[in-house]
Protein backbone atom coordinates (compact mmCIF):
# COMPACT_ATOMS: atom_id res chain seq x y z
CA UNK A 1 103.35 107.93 118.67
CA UNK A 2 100.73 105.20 119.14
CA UNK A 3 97.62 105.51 116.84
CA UNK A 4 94.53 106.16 118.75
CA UNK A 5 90.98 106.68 118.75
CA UNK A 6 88.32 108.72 120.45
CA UNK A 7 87.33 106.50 123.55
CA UNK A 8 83.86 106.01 123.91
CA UNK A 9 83.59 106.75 127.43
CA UNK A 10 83.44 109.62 129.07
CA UNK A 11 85.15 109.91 132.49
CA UNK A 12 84.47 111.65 136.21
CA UNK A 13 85.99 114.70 135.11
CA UNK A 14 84.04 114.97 131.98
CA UNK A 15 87.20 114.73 130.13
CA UNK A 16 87.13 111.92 126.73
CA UNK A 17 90.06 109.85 127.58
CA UNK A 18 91.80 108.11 124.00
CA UNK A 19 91.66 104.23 123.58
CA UNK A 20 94.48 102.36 122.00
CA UNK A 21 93.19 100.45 118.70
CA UNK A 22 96.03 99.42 116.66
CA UNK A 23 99.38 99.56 119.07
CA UNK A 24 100.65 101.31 122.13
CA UNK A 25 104.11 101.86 123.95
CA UNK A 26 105.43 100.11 127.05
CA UNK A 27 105.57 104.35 128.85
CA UNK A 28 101.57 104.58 127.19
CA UNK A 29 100.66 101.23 129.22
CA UNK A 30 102.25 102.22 132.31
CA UNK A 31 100.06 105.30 132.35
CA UNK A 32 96.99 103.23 131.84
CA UNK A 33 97.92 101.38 134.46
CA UNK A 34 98.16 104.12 136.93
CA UNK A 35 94.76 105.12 135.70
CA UNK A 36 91.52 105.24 137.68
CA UNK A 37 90.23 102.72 134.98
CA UNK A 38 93.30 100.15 133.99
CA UNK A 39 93.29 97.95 131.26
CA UNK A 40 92.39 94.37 130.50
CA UNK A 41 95.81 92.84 130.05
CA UNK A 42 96.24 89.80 127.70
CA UNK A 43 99.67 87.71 127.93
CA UNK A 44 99.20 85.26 124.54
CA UNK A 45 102.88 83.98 124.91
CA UNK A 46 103.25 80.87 123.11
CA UNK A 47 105.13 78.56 121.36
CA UNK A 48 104.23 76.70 118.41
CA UNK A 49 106.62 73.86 118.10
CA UNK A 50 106.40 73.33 122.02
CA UNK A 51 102.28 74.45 122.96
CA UNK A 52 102.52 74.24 127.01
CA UNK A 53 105.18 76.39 127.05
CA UNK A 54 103.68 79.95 126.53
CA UNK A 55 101.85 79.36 129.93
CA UNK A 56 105.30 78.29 131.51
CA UNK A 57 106.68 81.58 130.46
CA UNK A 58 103.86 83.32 131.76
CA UNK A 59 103.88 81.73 135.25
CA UNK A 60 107.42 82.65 135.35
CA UNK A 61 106.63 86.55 134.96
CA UNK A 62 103.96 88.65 133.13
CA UNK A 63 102.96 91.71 133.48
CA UNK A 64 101.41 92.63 136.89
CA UNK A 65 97.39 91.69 136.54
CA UNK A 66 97.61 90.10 133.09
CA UNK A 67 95.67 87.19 132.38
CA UNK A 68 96.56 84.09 129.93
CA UNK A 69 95.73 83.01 126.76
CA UNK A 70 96.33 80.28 125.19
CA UNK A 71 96.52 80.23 121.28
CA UNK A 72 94.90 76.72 121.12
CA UNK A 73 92.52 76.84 123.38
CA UNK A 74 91.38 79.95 123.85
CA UNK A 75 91.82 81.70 120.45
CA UNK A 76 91.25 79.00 118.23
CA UNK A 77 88.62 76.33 118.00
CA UNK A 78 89.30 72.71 117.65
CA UNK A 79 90.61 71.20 114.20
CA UNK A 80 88.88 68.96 112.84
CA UNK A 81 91.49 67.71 110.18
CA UNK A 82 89.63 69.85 107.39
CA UNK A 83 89.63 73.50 108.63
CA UNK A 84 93.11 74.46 109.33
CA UNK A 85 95.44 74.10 112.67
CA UNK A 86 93.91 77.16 114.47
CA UNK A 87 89.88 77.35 113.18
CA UNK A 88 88.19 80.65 114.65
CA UNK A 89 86.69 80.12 118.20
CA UNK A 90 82.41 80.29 118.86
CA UNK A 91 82.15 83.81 118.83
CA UNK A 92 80.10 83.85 121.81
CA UNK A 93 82.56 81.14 123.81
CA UNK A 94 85.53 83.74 123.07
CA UNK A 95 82.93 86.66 124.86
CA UNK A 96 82.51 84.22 128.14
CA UNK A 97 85.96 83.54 128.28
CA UNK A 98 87.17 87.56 127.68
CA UNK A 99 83.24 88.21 130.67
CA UNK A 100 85.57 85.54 133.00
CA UNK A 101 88.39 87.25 132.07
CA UNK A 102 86.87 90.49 133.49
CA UNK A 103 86.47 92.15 130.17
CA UNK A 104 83.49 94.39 130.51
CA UNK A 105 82.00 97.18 127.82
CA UNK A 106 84.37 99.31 126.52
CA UNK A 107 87.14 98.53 128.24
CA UNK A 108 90.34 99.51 127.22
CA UNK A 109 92.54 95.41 126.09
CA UNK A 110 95.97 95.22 125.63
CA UNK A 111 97.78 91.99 124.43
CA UNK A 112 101.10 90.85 124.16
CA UNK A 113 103.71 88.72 123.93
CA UNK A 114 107.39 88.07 123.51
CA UNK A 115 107.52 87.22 119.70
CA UNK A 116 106.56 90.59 118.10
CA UNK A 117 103.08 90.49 118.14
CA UNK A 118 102.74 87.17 116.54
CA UNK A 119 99.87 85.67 118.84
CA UNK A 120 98.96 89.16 120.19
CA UNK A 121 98.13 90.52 116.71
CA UNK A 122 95.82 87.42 116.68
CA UNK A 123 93.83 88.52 119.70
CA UNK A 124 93.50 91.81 118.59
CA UNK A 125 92.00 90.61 115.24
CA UNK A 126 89.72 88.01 117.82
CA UNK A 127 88.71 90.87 119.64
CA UNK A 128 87.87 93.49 116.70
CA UNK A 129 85.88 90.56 114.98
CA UNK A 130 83.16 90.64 118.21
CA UNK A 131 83.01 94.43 117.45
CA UNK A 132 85.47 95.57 120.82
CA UNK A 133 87.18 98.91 119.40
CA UNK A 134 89.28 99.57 122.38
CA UNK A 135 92.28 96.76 122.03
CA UNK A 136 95.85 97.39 121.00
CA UNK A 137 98.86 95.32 121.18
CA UNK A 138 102.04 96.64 123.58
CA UNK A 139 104.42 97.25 120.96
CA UNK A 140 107.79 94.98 121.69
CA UNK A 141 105.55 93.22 123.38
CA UNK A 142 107.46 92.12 127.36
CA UNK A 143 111.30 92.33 126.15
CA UNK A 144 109.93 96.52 125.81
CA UNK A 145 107.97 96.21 129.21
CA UNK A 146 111.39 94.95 130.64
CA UNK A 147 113.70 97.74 128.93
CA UNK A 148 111.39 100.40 129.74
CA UNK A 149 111.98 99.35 133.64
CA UNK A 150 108.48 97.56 133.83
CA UNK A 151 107.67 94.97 136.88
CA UNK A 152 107.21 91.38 136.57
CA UNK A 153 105.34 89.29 138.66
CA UNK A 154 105.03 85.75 139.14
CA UNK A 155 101.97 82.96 139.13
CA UNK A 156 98.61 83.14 138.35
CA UNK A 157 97.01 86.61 138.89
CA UNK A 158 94.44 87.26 141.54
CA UNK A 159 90.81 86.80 141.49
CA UNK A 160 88.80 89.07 139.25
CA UNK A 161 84.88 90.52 138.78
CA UNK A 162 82.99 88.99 135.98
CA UNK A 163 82.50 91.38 133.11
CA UNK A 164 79.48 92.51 130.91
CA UNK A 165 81.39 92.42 127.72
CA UNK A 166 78.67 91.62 124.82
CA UNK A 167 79.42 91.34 120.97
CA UNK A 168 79.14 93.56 118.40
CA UNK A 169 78.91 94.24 114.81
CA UNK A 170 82.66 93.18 113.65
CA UNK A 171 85.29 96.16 113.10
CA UNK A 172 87.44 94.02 110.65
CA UNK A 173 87.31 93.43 106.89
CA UNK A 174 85.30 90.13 107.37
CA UNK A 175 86.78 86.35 106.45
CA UNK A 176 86.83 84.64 103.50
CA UNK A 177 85.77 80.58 102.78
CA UNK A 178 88.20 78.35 101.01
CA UNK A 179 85.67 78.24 97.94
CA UNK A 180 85.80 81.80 97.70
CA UNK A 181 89.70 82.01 97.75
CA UNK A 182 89.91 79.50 95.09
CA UNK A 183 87.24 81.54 92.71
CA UNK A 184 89.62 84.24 93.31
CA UNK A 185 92.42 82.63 91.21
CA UNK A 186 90.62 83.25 88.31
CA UNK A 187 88.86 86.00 88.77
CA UNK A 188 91.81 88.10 90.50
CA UNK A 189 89.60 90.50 92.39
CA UNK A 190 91.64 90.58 95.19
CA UNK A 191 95.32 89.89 96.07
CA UNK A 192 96.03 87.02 98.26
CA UNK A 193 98.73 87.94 100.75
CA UNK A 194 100.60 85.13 102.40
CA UNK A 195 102.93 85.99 106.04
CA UNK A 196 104.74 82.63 106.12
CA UNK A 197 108.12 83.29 105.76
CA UNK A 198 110.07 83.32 102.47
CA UNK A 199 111.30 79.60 102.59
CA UNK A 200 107.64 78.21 103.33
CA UNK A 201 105.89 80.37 100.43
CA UNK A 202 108.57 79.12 97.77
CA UNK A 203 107.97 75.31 98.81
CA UNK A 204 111.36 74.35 100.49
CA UNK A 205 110.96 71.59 102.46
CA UNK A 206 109.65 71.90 106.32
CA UNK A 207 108.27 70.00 108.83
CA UNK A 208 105.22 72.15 109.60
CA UNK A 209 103.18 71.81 105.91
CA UNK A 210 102.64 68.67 105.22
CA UNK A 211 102.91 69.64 101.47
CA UNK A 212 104.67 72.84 100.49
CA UNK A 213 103.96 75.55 98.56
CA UNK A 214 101.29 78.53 97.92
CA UNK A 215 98.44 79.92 96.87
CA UNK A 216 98.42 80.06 93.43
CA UNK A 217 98.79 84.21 92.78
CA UNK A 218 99.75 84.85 96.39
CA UNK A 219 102.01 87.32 97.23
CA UNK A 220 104.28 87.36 100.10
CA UNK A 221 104.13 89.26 102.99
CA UNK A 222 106.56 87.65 105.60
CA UNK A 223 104.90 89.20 109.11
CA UNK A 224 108.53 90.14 110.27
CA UNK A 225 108.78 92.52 107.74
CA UNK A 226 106.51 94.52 109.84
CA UNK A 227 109.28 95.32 112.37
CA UNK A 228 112.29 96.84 112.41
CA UNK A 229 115.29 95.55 114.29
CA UNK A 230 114.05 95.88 118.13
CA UNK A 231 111.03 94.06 117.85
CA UNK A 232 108.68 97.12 117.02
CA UNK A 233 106.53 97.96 114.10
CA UNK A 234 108.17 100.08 111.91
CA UNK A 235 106.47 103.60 110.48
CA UNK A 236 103.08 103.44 109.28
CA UNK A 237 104.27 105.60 106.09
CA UNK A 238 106.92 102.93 105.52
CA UNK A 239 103.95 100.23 105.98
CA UNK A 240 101.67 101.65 103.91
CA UNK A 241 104.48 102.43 101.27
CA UNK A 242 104.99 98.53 100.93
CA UNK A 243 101.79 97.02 101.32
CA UNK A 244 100.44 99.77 98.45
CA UNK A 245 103.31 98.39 95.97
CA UNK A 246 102.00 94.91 96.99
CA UNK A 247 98.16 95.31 96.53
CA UNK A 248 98.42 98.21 93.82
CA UNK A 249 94.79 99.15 93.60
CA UNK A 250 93.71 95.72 95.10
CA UNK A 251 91.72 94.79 98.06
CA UNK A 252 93.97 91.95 100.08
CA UNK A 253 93.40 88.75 101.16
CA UNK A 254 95.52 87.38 104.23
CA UNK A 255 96.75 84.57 104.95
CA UNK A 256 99.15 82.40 106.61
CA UNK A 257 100.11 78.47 107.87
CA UNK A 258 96.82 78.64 110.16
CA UNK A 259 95.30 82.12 110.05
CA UNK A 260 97.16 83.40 112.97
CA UNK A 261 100.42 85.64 111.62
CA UNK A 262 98.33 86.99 108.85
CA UNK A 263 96.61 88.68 111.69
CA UNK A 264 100.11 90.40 112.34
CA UNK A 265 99.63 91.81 109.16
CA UNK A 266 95.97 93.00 109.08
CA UNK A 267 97.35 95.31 112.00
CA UNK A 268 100.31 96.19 110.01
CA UNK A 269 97.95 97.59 107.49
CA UNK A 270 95.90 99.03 110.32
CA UNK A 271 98.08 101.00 111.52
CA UNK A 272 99.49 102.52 107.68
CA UNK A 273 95.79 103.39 107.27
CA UNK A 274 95.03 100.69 104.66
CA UNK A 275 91.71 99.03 106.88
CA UNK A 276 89.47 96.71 105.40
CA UNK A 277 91.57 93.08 104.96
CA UNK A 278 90.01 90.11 104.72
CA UNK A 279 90.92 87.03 106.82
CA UNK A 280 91.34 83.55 105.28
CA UNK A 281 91.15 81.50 108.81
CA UNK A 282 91.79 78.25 107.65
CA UNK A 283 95.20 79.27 105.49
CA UNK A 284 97.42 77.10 104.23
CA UNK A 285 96.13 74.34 106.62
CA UNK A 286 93.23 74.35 105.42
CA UNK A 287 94.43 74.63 101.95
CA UNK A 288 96.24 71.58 101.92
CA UNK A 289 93.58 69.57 103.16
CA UNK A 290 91.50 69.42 100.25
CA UNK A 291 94.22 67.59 97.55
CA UNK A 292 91.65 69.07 94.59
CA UNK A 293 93.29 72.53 95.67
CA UNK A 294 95.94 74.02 93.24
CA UNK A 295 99.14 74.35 94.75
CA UNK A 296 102.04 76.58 93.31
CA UNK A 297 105.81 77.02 94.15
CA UNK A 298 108.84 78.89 93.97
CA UNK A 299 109.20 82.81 93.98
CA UNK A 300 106.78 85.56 93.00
C-alpha cells in the first residue's frame, strides 16, 4: 500500500480525503483522477546523455492532462561551471512555473517518469523544499500506467487556470554547502551517501566526471537499489533495513553526479520512515570543480 498522509483539505461531504506524500500506485492515480478534485500531473521524462529527448517522449504519449518538465530547465538552475550540472532553481521561479502549471494550495502533485523515479524523485524533493506536502511519485512510473491498462494521449495538453500555489516552510532535511561537506570529513558527524552507481563511486573511467572518484568517507547507495525487478520501490522494512546498516546511528548526507538521483534516495528513506536527509545539490559536480577538494577511489 502507498504511504499516505492526512490531507489538509476537507471536502463537500465533510469527509478528510488522504494525500499521497512519498509514492502511489498506477490503480491509486486512476482513482484520483476520477475524483471531483484531480491531481496536478508532472511528466519529468528525460534523458541525460540526449536532453531534448524527454519532451519527445512526452509529446509522443503522457498521461492524459500531465504537464512537462524539463530537468534542465525547469528543475534546475543554470550552471555556472562552479556549482554542479543541475544547481537548485529560484525558489520562487520554480512556484511561478508549478502557479502556470496550475498548481494551486494544497493540491494533490504526482510526478513521473519512465526511469524509476530518477527525475520524478527530483521533483518531489523540488516540491517538498517550497513546503507542498501533498506530492508523490507514480510508482513504475508510465511502463505501470501502461500495464495497469492506463490511456495515453498525445501533444501538448490543453489550456489550464493559473494557480495560487505559495511557498512554505521546507518539509525536507535542508541542503548542505560544499564547505560544510568537506568539514564533515573530519569531523564525521554525518555519513555522506553517494547514488552514482558502483563503477562511478570506485573511479573507473567514464565520460560523465570529468575526474573520477568520491567523497572521501562516502558510502554508496546506488539509487537502483531502491527497486526491485519491475521498476517499483521495494518494501519500506527492506529500505529501512539497509539504509540503517548504512548510516548506523548517523544522520545522512546525499549525494550524487549533480544532486538529482540522490533525491531518489531521500524518498527511499522517506518512505522506510528514516526522514530528515540532507541534500548536497551541487554533488560530485560541484565537487570536482574546486581541484583543492580531496578526492578518494576504489571500494568502501
Amino acid at each position: 500500500m502507498s504511504a499516505r498522509s492526512a490531507y489538509l483539505h476537507n471536502d463537500t461531504t465533510g469527509a478528510a480525503p488522504m494525500a499521497f506524500t512519498t509514492i502511489l500506485s498506477a490503480d491509486d492515480l486512476k482513482g484520483l483522477l476520477a475524483s471531483a478534485t484531480p491531481p496536478l500531473l508532472l511528466d519529468c521524462s528525460f534523458e541525460l546523455t540526449q536532453p531534448g529527448k524527454g519532451r519527445e517522449a512526452y509529446l509522443a504519449g503522457h498521461i492524459p492532462g500531465a504537464r512537462y518538465v524539463h530537468l534542465d530547465d525547469d528543475l534546475a538552475a543554470a550552471p555556472s561551471g562552479t556549482n554542479g550540472r543541475h544547481p537548485l532553481p529560484d525558489a520562487e521561479a520554480l512556484a511561478q512555473r508549478l502557479r502556470v502549471l496550475g498548481l494551486s494550495q494544497g493540491q494533490q502533485v504526482i510526478a513521473y517518469d519512465a526511469s524509476g523515479g530518477a527525475w520524478a524523485a527530483r521533483a518531489w524533493w523540488l516540491l517538498r523544499w517550497l513546503g507542498h506536502e501533498a506530492v508523490a511519485v507514480l510508482d513504475g512510473g508510465l511502463p505501470a500506467w501502461v500495464e495497469a491498462g492506463g490511456a495515453l494521449e498525445a501533444g501538448e495538453a490543453g489550456p489550464t487556470i493559473v494557480g495560487d500555489f505559495a511557498p512554505r516552510a521546507p518539509l525536507v532535511g535542508g541542503t548542505m554547502e560544499a564547505d560544510e561537506v568537506l568539514a564533515n570529513i573530519e569531523s564525521r558527524a554525518a555519513q555522506v551517501l553517494d547514488a552514482r552507481d558502483p563503477s562511478r563511486f570506485r573511479g573507473d573511467p567514464n565520460p560523465i566526471d570529468p575526474v573520477a572518484g568520491h567523497i572521501p568517507g562516502a558510502k554508496n547507495r546506488f539509487f537502483r537499489d531502491n527497486l526491485d525487478a519491475s521498476g517499483r520501490f521495494r518494501p519500506a522494512n527492506a529500505l529501512r533495513s539497509e539504509f540503517t546498516a548504512l548510516l548506523g546511528e548517523a544522520h545522512a548526507i546525499l549525494q550524487c553526479g549533480s544532486g538529482v538521483t540522490a533525491c531518489h534516495n531521500a524518498l527511499a528513506m522517506e518512505i522506510a520512515g528514516l526522514p530528515g536527509a540532507r541534500l548536497y545539490p551541487g554533488s560530485w559536480s560541484e565537487w570536482i570543480a574546486d581541484p583543492s577538494r580531496p578526492v578518494a577511489t576504489g571500494e568502501v
